[in-house]
C-alpha atoms as a PDB file:
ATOM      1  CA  UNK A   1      61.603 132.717 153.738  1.00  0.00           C
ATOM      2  CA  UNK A   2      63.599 133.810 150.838  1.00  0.00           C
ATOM      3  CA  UNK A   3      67.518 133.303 151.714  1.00  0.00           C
ATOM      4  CA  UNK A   4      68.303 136.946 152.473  1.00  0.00           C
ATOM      5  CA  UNK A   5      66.154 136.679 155.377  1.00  0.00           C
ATOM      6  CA  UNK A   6      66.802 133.234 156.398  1.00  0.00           C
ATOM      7  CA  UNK A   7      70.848 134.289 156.757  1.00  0.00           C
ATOM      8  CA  UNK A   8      69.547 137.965 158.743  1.00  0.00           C
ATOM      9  CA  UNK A   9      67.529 135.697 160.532  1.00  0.00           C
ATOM     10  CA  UNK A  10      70.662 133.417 161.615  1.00  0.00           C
ATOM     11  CA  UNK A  11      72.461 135.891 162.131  1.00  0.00           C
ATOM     12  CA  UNK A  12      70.580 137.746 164.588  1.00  0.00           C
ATOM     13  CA  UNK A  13      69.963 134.051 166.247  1.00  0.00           C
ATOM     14  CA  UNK A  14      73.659 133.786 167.080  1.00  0.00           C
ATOM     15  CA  UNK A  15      74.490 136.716 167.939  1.00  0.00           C
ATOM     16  CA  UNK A  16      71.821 136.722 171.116  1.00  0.00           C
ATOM     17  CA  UNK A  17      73.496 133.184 172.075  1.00  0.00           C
ATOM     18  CA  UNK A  18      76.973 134.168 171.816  1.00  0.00           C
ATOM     19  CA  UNK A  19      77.157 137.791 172.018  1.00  0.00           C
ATOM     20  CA  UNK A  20      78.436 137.707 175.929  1.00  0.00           C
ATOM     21  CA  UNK A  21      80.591 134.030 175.037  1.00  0.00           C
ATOM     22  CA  UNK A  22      83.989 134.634 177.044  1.00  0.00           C
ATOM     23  CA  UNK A  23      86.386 131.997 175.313  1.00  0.00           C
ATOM     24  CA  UNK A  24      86.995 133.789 172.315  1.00  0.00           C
ATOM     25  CA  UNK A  25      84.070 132.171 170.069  1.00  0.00           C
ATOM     26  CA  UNK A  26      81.754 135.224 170.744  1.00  0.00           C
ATOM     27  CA  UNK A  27      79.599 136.593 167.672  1.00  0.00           C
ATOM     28  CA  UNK A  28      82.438 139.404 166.823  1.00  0.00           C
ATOM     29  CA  UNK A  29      84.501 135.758 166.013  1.00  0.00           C
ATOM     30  CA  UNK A  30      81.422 134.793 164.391  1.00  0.00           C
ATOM     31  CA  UNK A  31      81.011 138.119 162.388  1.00  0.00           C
ATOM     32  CA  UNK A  32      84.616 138.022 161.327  1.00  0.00           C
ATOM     33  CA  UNK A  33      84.428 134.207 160.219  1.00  0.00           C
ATOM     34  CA  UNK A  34      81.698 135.211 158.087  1.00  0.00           C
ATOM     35  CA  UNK A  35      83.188 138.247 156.614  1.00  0.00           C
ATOM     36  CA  UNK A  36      85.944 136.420 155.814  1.00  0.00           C
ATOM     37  CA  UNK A  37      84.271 133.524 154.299  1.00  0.00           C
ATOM     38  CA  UNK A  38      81.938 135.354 152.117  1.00  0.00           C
ATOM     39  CA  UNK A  39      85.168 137.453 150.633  1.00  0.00           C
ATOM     40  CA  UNK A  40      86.832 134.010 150.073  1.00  0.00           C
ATOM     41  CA  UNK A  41      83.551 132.342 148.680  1.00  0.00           C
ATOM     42  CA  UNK A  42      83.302 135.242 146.196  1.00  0.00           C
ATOM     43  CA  UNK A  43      87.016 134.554 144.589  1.00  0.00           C
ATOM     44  CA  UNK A  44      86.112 130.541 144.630  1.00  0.00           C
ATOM     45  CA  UNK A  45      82.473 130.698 143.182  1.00  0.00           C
ATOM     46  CA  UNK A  46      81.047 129.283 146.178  1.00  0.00           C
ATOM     47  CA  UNK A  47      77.471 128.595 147.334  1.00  0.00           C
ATOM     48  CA  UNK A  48      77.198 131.781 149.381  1.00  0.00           C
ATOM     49  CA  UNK A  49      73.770 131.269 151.231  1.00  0.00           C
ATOM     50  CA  UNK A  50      75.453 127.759 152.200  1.00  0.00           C
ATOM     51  CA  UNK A  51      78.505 129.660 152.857  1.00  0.00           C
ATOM     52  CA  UNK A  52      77.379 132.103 155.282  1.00  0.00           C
ATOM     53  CA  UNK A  53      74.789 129.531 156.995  1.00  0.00           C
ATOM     54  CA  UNK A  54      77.919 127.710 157.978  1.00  0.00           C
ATOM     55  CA  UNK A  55      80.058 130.444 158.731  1.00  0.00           C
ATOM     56  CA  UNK A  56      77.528 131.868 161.336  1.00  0.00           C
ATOM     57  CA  UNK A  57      75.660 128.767 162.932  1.00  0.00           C
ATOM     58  CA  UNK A  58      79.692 126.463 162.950  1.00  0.00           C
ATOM     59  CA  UNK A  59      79.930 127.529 166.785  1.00  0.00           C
ATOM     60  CA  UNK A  60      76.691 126.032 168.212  1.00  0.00           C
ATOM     61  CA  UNK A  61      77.789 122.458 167.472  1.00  0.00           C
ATOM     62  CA  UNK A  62      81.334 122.701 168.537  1.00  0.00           C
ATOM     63  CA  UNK A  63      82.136 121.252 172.121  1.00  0.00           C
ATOM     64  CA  UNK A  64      84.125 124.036 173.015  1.00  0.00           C
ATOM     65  CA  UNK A  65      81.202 126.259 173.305  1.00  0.00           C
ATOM     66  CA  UNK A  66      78.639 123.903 174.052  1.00  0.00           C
ATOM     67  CA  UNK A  67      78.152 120.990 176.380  1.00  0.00           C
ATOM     68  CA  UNK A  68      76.890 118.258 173.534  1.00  0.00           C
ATOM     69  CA  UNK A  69      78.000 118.559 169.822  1.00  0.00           C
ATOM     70  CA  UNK A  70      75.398 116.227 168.751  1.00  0.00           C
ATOM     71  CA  UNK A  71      72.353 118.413 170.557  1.00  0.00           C
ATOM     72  CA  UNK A  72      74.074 121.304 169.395  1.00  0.00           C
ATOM     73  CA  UNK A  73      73.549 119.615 165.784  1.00  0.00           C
ATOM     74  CA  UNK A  74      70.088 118.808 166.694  1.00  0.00           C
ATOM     75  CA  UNK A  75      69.287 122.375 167.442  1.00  0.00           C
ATOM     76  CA  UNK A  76      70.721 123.716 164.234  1.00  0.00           C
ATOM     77  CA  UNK A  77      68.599 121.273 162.215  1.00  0.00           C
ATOM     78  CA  UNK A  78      65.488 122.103 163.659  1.00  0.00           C
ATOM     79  CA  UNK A  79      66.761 126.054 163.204  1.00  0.00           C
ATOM     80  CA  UNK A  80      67.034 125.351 159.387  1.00  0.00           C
ATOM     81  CA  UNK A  81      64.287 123.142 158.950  1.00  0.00           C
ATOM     82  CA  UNK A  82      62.339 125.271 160.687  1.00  0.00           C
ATOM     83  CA  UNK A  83      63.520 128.578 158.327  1.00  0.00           C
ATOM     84  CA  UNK A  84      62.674 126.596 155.109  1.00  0.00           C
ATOM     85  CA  UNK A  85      66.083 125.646 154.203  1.00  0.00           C
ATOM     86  CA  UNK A  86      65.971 122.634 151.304  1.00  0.00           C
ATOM     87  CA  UNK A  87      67.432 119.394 152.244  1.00  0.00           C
ATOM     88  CA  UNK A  88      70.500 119.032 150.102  1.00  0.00           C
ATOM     89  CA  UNK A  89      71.451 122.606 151.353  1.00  0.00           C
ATOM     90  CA  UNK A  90      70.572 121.542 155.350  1.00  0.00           C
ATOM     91  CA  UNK A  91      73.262 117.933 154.866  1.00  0.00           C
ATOM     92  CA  UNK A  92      75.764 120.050 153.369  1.00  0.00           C
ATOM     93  CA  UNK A  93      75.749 122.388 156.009  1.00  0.00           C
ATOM     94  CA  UNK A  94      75.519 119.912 158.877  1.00  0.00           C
ATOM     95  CA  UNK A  95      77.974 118.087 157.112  1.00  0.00           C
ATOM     96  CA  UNK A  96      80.263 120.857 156.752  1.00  0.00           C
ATOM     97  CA  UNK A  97      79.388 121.714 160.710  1.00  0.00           C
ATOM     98  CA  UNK A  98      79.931 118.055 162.101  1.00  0.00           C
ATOM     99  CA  UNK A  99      83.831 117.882 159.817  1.00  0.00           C
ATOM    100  CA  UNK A 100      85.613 121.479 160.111  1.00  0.00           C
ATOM    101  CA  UNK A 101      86.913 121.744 163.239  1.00  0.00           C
ATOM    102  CA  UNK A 102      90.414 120.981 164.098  1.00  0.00           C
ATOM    103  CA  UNK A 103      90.249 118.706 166.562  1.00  0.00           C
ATOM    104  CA  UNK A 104      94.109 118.206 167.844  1.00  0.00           C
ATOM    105  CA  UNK A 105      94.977 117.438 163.821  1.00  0.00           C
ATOM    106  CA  UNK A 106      92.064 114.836 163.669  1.00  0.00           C
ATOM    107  CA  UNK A 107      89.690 116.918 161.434  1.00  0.00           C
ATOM    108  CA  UNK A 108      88.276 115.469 158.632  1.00  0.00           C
ATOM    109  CA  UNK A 109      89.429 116.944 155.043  1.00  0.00           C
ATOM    110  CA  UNK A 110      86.391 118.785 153.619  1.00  0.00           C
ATOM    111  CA  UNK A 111      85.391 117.894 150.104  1.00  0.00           C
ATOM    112  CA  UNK A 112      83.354 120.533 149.365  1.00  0.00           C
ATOM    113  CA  UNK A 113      84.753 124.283 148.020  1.00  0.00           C
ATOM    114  CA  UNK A 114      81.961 125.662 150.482  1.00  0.00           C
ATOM    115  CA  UNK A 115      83.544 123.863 153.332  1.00  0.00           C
ATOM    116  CA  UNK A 116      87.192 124.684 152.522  1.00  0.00           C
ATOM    117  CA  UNK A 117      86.121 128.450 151.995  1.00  0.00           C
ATOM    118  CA  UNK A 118      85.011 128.018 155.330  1.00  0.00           C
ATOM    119  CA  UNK A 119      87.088 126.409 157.082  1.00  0.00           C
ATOM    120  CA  UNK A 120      89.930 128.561 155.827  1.00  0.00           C
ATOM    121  CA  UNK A 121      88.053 131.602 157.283  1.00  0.00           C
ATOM    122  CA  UNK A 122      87.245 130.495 160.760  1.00  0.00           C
ATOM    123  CA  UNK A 123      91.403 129.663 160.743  1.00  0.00           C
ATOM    124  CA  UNK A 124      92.393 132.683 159.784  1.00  0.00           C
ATOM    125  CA  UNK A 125      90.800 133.774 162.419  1.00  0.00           C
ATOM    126  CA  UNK A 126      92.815 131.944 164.568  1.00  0.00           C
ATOM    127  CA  UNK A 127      95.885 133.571 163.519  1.00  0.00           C
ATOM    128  CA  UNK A 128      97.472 136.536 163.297  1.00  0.00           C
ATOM    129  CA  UNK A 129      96.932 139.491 165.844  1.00  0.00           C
ATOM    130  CA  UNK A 130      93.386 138.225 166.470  1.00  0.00           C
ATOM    131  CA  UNK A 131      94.059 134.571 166.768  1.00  0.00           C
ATOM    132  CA  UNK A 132      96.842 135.933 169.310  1.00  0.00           C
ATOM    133  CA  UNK A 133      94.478 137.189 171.493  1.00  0.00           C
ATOM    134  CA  UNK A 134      92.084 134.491 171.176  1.00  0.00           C
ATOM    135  CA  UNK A 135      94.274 131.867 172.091  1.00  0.00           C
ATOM    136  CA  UNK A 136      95.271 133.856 175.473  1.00  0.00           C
ATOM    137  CA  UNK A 137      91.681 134.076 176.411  1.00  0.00           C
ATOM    138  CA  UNK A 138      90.892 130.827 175.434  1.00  0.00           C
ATOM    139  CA  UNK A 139      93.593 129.842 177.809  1.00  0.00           C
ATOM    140  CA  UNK A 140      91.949 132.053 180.629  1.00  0.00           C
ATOM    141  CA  UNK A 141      89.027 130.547 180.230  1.00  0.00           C
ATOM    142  CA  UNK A 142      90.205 127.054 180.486  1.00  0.00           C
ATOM    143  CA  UNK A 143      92.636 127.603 183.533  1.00  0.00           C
ATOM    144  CA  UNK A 144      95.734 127.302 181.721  1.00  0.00           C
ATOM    145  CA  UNK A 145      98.828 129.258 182.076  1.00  0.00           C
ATOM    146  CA  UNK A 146     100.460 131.633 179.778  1.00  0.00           C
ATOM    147  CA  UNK A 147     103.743 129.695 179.583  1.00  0.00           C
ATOM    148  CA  UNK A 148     104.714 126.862 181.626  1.00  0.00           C
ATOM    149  CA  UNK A 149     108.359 126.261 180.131  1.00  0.00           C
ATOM    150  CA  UNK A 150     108.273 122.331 181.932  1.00  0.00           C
ATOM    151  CA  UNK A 151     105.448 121.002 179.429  1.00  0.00           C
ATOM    152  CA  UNK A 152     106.742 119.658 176.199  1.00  0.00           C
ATOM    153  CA  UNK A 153     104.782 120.209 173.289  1.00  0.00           C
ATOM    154  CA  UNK A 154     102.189 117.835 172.313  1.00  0.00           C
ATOM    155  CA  UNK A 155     102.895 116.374 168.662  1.00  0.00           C
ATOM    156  CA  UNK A 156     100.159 113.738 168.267  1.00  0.00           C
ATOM    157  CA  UNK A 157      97.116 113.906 170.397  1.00  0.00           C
ATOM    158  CA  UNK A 158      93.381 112.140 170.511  1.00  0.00           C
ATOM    159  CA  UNK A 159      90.847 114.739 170.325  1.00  0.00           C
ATOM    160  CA  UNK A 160      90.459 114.035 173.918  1.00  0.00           C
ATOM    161  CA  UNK A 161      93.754 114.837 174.873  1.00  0.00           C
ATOM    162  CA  UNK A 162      93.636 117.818 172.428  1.00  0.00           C
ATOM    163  CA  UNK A 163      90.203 119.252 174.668  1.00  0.00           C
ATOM    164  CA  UNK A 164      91.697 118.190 178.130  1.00  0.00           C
ATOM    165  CA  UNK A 165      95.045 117.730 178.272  1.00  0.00           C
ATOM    166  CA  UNK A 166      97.971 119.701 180.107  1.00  0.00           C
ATOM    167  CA  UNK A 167      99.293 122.700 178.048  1.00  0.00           C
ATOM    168  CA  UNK A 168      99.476 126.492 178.176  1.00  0.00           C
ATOM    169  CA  UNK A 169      98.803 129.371 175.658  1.00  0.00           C
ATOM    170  CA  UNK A 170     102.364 129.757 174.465  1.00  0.00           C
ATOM    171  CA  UNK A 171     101.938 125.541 174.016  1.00  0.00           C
ATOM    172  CA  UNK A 172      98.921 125.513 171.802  1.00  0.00           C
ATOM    173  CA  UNK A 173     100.909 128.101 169.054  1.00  0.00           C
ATOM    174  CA  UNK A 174     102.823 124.572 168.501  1.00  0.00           C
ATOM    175  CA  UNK A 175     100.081 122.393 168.872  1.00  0.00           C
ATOM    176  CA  UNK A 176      97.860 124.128 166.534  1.00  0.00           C
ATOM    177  CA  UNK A 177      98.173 127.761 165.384  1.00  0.00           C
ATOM    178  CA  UNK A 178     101.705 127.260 163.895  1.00  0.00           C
ATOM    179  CA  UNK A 179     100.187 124.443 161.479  1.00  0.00           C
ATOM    180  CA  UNK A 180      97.290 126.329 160.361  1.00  0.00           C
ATOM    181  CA  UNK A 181      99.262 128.453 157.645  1.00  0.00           C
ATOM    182  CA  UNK A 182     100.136 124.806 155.789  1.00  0.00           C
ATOM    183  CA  UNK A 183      96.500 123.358 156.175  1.00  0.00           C
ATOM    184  CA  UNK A 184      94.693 126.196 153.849  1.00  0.00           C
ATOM    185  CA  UNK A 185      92.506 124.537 151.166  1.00  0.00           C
ATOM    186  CA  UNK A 186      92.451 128.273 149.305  1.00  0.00           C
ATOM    187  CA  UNK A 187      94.435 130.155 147.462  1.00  0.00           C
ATOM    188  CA  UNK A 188      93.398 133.205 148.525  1.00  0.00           C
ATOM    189  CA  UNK A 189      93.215 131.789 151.966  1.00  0.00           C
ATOM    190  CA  UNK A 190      96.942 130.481 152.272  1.00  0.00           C
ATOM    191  CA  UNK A 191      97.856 134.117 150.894  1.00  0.00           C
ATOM    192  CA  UNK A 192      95.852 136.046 153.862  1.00  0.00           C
ATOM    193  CA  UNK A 193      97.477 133.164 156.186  1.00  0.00           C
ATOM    194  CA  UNK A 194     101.083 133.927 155.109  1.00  0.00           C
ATOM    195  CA  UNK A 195     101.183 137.847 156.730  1.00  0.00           C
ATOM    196  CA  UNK A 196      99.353 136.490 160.090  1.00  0.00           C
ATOM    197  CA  UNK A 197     101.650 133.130 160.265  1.00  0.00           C
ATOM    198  CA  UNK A 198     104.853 135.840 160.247  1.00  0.00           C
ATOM    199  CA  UNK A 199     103.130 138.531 162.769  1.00  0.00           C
ATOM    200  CA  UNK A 200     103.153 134.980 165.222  1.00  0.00           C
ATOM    201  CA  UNK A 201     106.621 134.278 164.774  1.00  0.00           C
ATOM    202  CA  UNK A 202     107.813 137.332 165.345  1.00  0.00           C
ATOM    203  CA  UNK A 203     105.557 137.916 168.532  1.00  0.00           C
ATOM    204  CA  UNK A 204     107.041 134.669 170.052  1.00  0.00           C
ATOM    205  CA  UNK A 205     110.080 135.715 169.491  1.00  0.00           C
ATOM    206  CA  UNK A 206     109.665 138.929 171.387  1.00  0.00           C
ATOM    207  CA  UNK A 207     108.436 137.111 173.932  1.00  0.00           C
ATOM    208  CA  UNK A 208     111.139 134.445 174.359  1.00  0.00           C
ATOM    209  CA  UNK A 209     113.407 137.896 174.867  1.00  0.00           C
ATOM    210  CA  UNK A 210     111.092 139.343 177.562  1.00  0.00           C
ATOM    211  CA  UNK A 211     111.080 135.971 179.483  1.00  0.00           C
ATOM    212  CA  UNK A 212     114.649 135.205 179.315  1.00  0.00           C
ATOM    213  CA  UNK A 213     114.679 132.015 176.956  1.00  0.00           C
ATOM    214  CA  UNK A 214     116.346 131.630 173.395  1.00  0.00           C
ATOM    215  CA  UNK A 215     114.714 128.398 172.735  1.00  0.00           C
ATOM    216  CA  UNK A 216     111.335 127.330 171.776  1.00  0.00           C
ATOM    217  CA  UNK A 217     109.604 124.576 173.696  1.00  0.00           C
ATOM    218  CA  UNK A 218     110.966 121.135 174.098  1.00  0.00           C
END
């Protein structure tokens, strides 16, 4: 298959396994991330068919979507192998899969410009209005409360204690979405960060008013 159709191909892939996903890593995430990431790859002369492989098949390794990152690594190699995708091109992109994640602050620093572009984009999408509403069904989904003003924020965590650990939605702003302005690899990325970084600030401040409190979490 020519790349064109191996990336339609992908695409449509994904989108059947994560179209009805109810944690906030559906395929409109997925779509975004690679909207974003192809924009991004564009201003940083980026492999784009590596690019948007990465962008759309990140998800189906990552343990907060499925049970086993390492079968969900599995399954994209045989997907790519199985599409015709050259070797050098398949390790980058499992590479780029197995690294990008956050991970409680334990990520890996990419090394590759298709990796950062990436990377950049699927933050981004956790941030801002979106990434907002993300993190509050992410929450939902994992039983967690909105606010739970007794929990102190979690500074330095395992990746363990970053998947299973006590916190709440308000929490994980601290713990993660807070940081992500400071950790773009892009120019162009820490630009588009900048606007979203400031709509979060000011929404926690509103809602510090509604619940009483003029202090962030201890």
């Amino acid at each position: 298959m020519d790349q064109e159709t191996v990336i339609q191909k992908t695409a449509e892939m994904v989108r059947e396994k994560l179209l009805g996903e109810g944690s906030g890593h559906d395929w409109y995430h997925i779509e975004r991330v690679t909207t974003t990431a192809k924009k991004l790859a564009h201003q940083e002369n980026a492999n784009l068919f590596v690019v948007s492989l990465v962008a759309l098949l990140h998800d189906l390794a990552d343990d907060k979507v499925v049970d086993s990152e390492e079968e969900g690594l599995r399954a994209i190699q045989e997907w790519l192998g199985q599409s015709g995708v050259e070797k050098h091109d398949m390790d980058h992109i499992l590479s780029i899969i197995k690294n990008m994640s956050f991970k409680g602050g334990n990520g890996k620093q990419l090394d590759t410009i298709e990796g950062q572009v990436v990377q950049d984009a699927d933050r981004l999408d956790a941030i801002g209005a979106v990434g907002i509403a993300r993190c509050f069904v992410y929450a939902g989904k994992k039983g967690q409360p909105i606010y739970d003003p007794e929990l102190e924020v979690r500074e330095q965590m395992t990746k363990d204690e970053y998947r299973k650990g006590q916190s709440s939605a308000i929490h994980h702003f601290y713990e993660k979405l807070l940081k992500l302005k400071d950790l773009m690899n892009t120019k162009a990325g820490y630009q588009l960060a900048q606007e979203r970084h400031q709509f979060m600030e000011q929404f926690l401040d509103t809602f510090y008013m509604e619940v009483g409190e003029d202090i962030t979490p201890k």
